[in-house]
PDB file of N, CA and C in Angstrom:
ATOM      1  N   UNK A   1       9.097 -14.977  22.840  1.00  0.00           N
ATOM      2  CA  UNK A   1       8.895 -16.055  21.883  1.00  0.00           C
ATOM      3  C   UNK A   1       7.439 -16.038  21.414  1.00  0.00           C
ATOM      4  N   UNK A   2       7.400 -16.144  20.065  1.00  0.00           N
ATOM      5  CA  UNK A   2       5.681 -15.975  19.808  1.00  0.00           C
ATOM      6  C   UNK A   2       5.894 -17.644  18.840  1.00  0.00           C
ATOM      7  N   UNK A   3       4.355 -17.839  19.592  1.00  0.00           N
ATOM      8  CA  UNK A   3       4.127 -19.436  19.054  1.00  0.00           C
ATOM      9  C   UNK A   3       3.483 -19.069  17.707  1.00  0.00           C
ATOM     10  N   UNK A   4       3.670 -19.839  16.852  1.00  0.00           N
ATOM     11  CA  UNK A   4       3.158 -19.848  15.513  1.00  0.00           C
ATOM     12  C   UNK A   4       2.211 -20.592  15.152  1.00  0.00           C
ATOM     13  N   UNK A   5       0.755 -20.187  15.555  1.00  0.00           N
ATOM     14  CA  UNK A   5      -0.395 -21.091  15.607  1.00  0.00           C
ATOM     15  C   UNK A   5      -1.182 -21.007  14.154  1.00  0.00           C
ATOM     16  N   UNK A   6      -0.590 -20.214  13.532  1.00  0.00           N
ATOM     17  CA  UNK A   6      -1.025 -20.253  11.987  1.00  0.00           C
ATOM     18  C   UNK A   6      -0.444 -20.715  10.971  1.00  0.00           C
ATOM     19  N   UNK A   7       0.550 -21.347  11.143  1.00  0.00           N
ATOM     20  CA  UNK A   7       1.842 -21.590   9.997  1.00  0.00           C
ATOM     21  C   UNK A   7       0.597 -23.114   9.048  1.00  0.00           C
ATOM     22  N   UNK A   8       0.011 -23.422   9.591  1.00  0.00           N
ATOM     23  CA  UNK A   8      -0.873 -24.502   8.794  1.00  0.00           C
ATOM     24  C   UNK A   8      -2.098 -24.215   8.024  1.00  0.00           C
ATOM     25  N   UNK A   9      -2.281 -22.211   7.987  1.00  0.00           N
ATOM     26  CA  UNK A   9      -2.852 -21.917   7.755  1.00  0.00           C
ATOM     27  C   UNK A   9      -2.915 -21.775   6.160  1.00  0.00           C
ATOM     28  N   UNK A  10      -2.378 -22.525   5.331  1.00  0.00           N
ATOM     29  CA  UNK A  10      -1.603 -22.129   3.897  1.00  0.00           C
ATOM     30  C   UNK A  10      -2.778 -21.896   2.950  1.00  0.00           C
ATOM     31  N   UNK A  11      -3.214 -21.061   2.441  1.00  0.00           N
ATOM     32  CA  UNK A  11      -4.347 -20.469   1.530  1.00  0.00           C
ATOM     33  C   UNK A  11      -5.269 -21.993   0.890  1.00  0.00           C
ATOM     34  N   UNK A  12      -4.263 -23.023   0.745  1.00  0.00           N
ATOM     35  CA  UNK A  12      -5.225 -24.250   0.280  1.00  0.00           C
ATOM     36  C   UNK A  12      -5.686 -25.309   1.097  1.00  0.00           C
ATOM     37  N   UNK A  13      -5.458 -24.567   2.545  1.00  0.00           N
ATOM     38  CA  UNK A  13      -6.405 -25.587   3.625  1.00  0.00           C
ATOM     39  C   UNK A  13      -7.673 -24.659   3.437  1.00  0.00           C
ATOM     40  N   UNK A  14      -7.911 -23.864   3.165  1.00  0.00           N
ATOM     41  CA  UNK A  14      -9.108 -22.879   3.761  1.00  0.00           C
ATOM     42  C   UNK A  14      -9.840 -23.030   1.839  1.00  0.00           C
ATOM     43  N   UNK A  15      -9.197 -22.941   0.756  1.00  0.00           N
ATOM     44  CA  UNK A  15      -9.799 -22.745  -0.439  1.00  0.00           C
ATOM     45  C   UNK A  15      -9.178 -24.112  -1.106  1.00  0.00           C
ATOM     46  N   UNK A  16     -10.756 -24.973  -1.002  1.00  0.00           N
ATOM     47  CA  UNK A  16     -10.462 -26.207  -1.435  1.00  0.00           C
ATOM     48  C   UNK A  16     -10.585 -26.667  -2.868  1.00  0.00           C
ATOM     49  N   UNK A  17      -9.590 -26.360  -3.512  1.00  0.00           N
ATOM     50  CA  UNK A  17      -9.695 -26.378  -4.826  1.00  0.00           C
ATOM     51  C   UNK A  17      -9.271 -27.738  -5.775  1.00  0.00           C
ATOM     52  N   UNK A  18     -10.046 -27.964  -6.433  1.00  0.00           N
ATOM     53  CA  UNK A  18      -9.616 -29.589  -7.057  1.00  0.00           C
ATOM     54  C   UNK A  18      -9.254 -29.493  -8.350  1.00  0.00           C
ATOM     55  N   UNK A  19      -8.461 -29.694  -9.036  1.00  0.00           N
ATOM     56  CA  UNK A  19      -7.017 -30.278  -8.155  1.00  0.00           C
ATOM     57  C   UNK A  19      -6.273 -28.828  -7.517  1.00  0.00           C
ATOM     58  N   UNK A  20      -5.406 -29.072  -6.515  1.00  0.00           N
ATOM     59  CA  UNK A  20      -4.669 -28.221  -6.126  1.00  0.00           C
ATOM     60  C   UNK A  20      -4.082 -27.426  -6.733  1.00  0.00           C
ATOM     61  N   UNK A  21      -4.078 -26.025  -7.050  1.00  0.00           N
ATOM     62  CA  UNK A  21      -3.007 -25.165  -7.788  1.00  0.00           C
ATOM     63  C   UNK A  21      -1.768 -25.487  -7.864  1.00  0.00           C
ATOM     64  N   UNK A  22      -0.525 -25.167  -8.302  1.00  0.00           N
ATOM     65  CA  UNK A  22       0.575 -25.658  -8.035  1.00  0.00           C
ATOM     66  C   UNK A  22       1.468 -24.480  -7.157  1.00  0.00           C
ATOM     67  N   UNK A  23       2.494 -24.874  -6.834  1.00  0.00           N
ATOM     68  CA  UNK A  23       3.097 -23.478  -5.613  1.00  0.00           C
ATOM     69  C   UNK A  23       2.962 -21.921  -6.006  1.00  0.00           C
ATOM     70  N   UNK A  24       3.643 -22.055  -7.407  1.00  0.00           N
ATOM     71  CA  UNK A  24       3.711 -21.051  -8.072  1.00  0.00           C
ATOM     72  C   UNK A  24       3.030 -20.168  -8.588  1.00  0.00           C
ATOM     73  N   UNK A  25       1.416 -20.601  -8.706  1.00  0.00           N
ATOM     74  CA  UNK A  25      -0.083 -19.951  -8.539  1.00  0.00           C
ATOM     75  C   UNK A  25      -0.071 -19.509  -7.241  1.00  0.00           C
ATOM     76  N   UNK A  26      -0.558 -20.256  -6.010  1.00  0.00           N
ATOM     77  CA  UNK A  26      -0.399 -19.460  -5.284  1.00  0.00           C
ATOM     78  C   UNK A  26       0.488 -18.318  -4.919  1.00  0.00           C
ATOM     79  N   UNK A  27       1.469 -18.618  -4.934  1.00  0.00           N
ATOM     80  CA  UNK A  27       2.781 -17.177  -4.921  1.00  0.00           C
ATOM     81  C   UNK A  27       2.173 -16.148  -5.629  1.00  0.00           C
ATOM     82  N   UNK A  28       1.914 -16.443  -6.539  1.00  0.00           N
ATOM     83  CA  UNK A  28       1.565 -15.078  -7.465  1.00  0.00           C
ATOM     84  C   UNK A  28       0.236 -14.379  -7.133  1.00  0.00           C
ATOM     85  N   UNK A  29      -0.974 -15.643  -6.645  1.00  0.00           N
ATOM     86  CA  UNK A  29      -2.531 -14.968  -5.766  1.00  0.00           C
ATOM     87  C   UNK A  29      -1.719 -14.337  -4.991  1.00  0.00           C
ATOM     88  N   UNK A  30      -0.986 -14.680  -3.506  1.00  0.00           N
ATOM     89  CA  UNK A  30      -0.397 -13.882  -2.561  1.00  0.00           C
ATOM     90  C   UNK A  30       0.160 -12.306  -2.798  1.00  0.00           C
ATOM     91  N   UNK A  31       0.905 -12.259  -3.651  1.00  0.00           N
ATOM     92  CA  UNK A  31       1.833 -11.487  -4.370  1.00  0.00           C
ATOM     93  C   UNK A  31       0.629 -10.562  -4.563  1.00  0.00           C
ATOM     94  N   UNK A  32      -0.434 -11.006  -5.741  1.00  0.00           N
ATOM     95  CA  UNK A  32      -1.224  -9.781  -6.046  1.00  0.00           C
ATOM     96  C   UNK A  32      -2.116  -9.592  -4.924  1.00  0.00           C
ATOM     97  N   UNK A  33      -2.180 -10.309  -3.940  1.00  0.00           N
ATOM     98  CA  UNK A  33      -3.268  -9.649  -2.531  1.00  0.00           C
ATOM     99  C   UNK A  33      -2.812  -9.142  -1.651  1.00  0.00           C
ATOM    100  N   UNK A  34      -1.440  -8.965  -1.306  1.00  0.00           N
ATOM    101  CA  UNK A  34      -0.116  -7.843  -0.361  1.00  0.00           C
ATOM    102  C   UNK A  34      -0.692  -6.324  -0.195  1.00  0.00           C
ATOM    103  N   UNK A  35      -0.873  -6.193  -1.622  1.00  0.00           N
ATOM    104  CA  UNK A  35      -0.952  -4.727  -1.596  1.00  0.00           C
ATOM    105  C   UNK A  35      -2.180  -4.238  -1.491  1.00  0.00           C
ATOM    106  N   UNK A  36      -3.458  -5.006  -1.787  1.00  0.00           N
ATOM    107  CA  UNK A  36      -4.806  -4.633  -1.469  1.00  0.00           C
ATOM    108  C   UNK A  36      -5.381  -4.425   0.021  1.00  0.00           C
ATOM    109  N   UNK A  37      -4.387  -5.183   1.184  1.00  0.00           N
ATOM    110  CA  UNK A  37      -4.591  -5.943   2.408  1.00  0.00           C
ATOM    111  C   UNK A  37      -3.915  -4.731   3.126  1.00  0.00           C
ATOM    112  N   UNK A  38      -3.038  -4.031   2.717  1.00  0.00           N
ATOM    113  CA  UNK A  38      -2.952  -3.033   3.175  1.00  0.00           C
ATOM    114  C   UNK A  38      -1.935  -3.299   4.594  1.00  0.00           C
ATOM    115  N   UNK A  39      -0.257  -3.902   4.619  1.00  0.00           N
ATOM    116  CA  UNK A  39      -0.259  -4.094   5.919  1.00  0.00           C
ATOM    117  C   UNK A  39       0.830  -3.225   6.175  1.00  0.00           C
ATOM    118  N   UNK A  40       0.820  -2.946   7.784  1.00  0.00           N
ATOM    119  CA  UNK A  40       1.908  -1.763   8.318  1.00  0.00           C
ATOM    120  C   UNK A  40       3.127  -1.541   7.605  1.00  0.00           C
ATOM    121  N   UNK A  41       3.864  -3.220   7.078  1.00  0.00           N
ATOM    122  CA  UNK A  41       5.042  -3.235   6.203  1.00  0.00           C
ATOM    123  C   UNK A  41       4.658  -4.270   5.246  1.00  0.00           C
ATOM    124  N   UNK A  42       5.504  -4.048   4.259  1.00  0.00           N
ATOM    125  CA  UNK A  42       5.078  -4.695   3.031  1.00  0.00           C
ATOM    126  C   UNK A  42       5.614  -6.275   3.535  1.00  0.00           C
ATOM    127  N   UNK A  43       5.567  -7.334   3.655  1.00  0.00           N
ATOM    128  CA  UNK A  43       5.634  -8.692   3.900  1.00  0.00           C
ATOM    129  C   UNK A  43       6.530  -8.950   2.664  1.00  0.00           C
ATOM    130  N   UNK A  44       7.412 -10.134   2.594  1.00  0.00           N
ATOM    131  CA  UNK A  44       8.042 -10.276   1.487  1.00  0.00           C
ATOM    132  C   UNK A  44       7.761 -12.036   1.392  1.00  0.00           C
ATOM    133  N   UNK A  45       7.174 -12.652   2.022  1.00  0.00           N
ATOM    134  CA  UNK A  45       6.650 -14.100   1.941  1.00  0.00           C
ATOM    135  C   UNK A  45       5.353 -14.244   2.863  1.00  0.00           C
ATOM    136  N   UNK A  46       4.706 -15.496   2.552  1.00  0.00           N
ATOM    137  CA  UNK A  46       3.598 -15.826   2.858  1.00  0.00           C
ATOM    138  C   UNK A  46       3.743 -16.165   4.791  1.00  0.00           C
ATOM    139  N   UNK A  47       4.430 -16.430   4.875  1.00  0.00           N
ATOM    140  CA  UNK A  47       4.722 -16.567   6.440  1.00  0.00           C
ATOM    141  C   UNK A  47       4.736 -15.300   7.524  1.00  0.00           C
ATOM    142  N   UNK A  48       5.303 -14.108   6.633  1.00  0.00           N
ATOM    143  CA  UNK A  48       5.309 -12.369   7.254  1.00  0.00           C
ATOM    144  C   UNK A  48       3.715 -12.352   6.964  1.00  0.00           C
ATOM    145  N   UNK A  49       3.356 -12.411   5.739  1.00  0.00           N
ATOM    146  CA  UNK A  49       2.135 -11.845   5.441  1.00  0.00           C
ATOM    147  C   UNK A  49       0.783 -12.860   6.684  1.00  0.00           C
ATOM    148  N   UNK A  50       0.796 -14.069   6.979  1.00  0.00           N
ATOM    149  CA  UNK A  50       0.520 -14.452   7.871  1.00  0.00           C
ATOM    150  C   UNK A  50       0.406 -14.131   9.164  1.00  0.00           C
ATOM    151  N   UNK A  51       1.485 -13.810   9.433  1.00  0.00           N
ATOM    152  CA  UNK A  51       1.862 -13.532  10.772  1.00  0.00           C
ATOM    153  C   UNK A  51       1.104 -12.050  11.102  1.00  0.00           C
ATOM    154  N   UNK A  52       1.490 -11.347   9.932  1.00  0.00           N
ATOM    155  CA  UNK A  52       0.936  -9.932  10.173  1.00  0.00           C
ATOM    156  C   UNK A  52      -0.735  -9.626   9.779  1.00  0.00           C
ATOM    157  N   UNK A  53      -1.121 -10.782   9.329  1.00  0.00           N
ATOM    158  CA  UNK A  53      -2.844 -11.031   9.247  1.00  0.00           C
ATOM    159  C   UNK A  53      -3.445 -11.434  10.298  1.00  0.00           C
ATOM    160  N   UNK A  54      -2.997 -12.773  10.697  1.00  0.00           N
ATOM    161  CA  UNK A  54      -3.388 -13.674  11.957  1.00  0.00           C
ATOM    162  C   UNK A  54      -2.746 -13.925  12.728  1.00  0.00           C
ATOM    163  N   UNK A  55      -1.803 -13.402  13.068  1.00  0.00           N
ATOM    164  CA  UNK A  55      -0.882 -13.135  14.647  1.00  0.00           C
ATOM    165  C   UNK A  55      -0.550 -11.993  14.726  1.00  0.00           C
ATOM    166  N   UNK A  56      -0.017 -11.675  16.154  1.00  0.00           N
ATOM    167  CA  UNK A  56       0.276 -10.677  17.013  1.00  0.00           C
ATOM    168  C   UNK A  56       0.746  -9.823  15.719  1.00  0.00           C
ATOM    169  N   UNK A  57       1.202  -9.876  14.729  1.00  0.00           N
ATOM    170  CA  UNK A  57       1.985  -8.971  14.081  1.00  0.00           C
ATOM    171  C   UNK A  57       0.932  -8.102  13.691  1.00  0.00           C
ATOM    172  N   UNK A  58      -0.166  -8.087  13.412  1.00  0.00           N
ATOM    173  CA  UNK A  58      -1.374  -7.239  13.178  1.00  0.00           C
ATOM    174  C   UNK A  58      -1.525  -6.438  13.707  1.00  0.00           C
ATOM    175  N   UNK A  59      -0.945  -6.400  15.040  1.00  0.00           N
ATOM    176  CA  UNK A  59      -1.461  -5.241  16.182  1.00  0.00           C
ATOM    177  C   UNK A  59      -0.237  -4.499  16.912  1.00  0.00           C
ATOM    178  N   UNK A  60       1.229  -4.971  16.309  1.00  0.00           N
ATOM    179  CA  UNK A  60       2.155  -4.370  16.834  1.00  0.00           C
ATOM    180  C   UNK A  60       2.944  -4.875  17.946  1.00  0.00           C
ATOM    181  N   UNK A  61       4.347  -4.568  18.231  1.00  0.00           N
ATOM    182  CA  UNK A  61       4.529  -5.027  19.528  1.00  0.00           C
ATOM    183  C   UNK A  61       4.106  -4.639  20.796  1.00  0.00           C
ATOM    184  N   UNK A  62       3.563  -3.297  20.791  1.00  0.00           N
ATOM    185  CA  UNK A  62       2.866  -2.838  22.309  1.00  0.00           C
ATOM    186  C   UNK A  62       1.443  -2.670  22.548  1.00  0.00           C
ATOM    187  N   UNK A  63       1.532  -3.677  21.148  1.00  0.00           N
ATOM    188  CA  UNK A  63      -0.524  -3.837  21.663  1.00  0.00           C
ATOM    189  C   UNK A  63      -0.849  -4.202  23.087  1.00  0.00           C
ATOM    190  N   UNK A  64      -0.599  -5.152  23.686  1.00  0.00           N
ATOM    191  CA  UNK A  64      -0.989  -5.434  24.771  1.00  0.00           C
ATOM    192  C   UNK A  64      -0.488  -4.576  25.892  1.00  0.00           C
ATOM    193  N   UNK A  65       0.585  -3.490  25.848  1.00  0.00           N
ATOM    194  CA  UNK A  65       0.703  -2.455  26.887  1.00  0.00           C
ATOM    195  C   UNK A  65       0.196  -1.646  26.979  1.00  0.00           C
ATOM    196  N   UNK A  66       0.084  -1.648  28.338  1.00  0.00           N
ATOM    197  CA  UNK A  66      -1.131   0.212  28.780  1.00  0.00           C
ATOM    198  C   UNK A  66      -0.554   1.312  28.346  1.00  0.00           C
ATOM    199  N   UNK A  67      -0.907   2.397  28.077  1.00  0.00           N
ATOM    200  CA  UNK A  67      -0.557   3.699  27.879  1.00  0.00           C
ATOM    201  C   UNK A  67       0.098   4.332  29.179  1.00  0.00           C
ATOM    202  N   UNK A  68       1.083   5.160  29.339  1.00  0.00           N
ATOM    203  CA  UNK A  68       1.357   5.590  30.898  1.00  0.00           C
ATOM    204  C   UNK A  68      -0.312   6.058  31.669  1.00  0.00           C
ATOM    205  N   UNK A  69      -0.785   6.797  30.845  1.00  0.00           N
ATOM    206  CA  UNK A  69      -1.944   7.189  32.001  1.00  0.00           C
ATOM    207  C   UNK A  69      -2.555   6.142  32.265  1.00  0.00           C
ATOM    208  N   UNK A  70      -2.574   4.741  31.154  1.00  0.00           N
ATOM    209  CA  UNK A  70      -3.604   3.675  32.199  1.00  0.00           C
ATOM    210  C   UNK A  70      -3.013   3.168  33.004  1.00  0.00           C
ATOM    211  N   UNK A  71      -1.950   2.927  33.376  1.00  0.00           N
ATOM    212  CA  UNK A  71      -1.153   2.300  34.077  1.00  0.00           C
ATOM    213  C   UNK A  71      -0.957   2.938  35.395  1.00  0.00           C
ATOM    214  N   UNK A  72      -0.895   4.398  35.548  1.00  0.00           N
ATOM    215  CA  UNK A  72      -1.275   5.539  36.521  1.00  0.00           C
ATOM    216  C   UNK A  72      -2.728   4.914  36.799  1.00  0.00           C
ATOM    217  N   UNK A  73      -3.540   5.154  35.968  1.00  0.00           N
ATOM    218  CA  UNK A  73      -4.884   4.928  36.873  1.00  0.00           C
ATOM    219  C   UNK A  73      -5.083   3.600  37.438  1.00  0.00           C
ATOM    220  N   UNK A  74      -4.620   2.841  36.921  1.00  0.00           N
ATOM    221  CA  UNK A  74      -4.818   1.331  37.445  1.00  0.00           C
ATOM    222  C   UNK A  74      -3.832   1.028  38.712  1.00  0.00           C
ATOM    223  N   UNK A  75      -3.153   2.016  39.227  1.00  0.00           N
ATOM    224  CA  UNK A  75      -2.304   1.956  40.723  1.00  0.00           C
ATOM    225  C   UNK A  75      -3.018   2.775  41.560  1.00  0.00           C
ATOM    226  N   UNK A  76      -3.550   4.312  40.777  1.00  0.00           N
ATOM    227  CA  UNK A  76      -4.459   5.000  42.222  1.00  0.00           C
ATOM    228  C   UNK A  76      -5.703   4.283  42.560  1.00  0.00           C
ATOM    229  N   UNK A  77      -5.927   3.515  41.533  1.00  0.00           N
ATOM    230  CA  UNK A  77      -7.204   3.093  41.621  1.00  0.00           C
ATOM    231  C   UNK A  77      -8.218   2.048  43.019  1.00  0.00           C
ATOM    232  N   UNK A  78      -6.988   1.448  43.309  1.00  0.00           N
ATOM    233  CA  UNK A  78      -7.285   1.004  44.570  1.00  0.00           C
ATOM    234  C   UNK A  78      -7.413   2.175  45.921  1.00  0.00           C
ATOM    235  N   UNK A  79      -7.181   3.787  45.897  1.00  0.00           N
ATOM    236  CA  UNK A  79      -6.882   4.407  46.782  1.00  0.00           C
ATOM    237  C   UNK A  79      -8.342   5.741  46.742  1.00  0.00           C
ATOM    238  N   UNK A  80      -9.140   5.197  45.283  1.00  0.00           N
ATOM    239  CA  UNK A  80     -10.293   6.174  45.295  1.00  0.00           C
ATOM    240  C   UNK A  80     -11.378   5.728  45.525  1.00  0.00           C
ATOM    241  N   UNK A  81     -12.456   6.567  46.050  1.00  0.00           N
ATOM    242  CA  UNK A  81     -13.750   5.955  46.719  1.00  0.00           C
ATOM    243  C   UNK A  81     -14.372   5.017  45.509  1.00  0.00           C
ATOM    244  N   UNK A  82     -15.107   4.279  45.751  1.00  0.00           N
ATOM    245  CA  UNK A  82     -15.632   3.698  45.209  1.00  0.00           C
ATOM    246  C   UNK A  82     -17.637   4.447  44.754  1.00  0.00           C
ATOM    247  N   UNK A  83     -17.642   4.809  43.587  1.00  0.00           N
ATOM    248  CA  UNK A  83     -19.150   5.501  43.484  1.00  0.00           C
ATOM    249  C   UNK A  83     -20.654   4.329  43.566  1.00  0.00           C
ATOM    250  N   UNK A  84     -21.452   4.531  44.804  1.00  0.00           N
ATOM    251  CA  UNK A  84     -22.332   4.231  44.956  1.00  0.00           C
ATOM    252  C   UNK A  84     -23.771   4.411  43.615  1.00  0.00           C
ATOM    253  N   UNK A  85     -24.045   4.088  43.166  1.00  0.00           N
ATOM    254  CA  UNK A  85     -25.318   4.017  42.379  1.00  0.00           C
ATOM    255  C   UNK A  85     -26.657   3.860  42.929  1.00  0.00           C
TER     256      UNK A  85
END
């Protein structure tokens, strides 16, 4: 389950513009900034494109897993000398 700590993040809390754009401006800023932003998959709403900016989606699902060899070294690791300095 991934918590959604950005969903309040909507482009017009952060760019305080007076008066407010209307939805349909923004859609279309979003729309033309997708493809400059460059992300792993193309997002098809502001909530993907979110998620994959400022949550976990940025970094993949096995960001946070070790590689097999770190995971190897991080078990012998308790069994090798320790180097004096």
């Amino acid at each position: 389950m991934m918590i959604d700590l950005w969903s309040n993040n909507h482009p017009s809390r952060f760019w305080l513009l007076q008066p407010d754009p209307p939805e349909n401006i923004w859609q279309e800023a979003i729309s033309l900034a997708i493809p400059v932003l460059e992300f792993p998959i193309e997002p098809k709403d502001l909530e993907t494109a979110l998620t994959l900016s400022l949550g976990e989606g940025q970094f993949g699902p096995n960001h946070f897993r070790l590689s097999s060899s770190k995971r190897l070294y991080y078990q012998l690791k308790p069994l090798l000398p320790a180097v004096q300095t």
